[in-house]
Protein backbone atom coordinates (compact mmCIF):
# COMPACT_ATOMS: atom_id res chain seq x y z
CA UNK A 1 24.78 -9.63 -0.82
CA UNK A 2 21.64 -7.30 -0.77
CA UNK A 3 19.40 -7.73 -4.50
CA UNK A 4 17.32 -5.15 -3.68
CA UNK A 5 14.25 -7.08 -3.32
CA UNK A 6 11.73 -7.06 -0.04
CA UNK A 7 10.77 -10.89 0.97
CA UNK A 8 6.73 -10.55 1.45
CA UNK A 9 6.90 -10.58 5.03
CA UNK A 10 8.90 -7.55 5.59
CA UNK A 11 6.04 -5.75 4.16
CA UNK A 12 3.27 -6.28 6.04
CA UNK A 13 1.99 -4.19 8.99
CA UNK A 14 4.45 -1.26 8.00
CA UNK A 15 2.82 1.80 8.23
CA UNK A 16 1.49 3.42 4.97
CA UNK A 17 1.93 7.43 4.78
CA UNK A 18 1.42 9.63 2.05
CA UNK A 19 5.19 11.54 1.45
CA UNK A 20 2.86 14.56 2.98
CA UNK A 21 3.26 12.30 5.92
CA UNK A 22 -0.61 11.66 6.06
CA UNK A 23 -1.26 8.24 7.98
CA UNK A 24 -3.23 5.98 5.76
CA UNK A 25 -3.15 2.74 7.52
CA UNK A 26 -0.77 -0.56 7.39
CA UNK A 27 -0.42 -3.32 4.82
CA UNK A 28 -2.30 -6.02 5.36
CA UNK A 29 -1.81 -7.91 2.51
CA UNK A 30 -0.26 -7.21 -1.35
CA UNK A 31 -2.49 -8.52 -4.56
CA UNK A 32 -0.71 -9.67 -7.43
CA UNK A 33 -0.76 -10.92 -10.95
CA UNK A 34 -0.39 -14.88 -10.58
CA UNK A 35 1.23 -15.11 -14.23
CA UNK A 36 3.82 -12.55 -14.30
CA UNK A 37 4.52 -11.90 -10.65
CA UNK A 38 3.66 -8.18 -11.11
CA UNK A 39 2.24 -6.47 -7.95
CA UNK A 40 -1.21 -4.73 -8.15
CA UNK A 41 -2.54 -3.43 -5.08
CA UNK A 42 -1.70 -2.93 -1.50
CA UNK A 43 -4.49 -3.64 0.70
CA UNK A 44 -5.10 -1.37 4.00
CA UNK A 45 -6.14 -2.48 7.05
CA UNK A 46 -6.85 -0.08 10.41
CA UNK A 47 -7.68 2.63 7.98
CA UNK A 48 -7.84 6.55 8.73
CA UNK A 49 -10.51 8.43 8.74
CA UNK A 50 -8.31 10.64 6.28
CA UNK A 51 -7.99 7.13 4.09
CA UNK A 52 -12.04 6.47 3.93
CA UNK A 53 -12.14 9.88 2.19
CA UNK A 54 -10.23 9.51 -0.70
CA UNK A 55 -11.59 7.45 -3.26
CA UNK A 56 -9.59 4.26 -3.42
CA UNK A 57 -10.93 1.36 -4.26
CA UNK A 58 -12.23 -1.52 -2.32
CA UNK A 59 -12.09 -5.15 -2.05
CA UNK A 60 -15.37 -7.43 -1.22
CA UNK A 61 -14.90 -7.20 2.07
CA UNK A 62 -14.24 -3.11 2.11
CA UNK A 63 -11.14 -2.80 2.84
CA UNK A 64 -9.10 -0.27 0.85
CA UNK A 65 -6.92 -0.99 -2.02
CA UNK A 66 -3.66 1.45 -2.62
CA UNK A 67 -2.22 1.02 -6.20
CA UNK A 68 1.12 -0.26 -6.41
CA UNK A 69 2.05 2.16 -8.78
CA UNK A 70 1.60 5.01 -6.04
CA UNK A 71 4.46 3.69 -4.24
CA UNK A 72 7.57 5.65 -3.76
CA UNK A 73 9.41 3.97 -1.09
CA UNK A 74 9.43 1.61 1.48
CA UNK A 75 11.37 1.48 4.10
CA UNK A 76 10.32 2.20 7.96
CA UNK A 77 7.10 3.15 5.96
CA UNK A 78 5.40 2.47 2.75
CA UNK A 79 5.12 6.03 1.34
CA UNK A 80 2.81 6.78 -1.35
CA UNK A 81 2.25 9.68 -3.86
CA UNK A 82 -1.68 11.09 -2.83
CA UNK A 83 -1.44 12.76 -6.05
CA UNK A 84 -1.62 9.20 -7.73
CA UNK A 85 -4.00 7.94 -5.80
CA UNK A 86 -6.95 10.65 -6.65
């Protein structure tokens, strides 16, 4: 029986598009609180040149961070609102 919940691995390297159907990039890796368990970022790697001009922000090494609360869906694709990310 299905709980509705993604292991970590099925995650990463999906392809991240805005529900426009804008490319972004792919998940590279998810940040989250340590405490609660509650997911904070996304974090992009092989972004777009459409990505490096919105104004996410960036982890230390600049790559680009999505906020988890811009996700709508994922599936095939991680799709994101791009009116929650400006």
């Amino acid at each position: 029986m299905q709980n509705g919940k993604n292991p970590y691995s099925t995650i990463l390297s999906k392809m991240i598009v805005t529900k426009e159907g804008k490319r972004l990039g792919f998940v590279k890796d998810i940040t989250f609180e340590t405490k609660s368990g509650e997911l904070i970022n996304i974090v992009v790697k092989d972004s777009t040149p459409y990505t490096r001009n919105l104004n996410l922000e960036k982890t230390k090494s600049d790559e680009f961070l999505i906020p988890y609360s811009a996700i709508i869906a994922i599936g095939d694709f991680v799709i994101v609102s791009e009116e929650d990310l400006i």
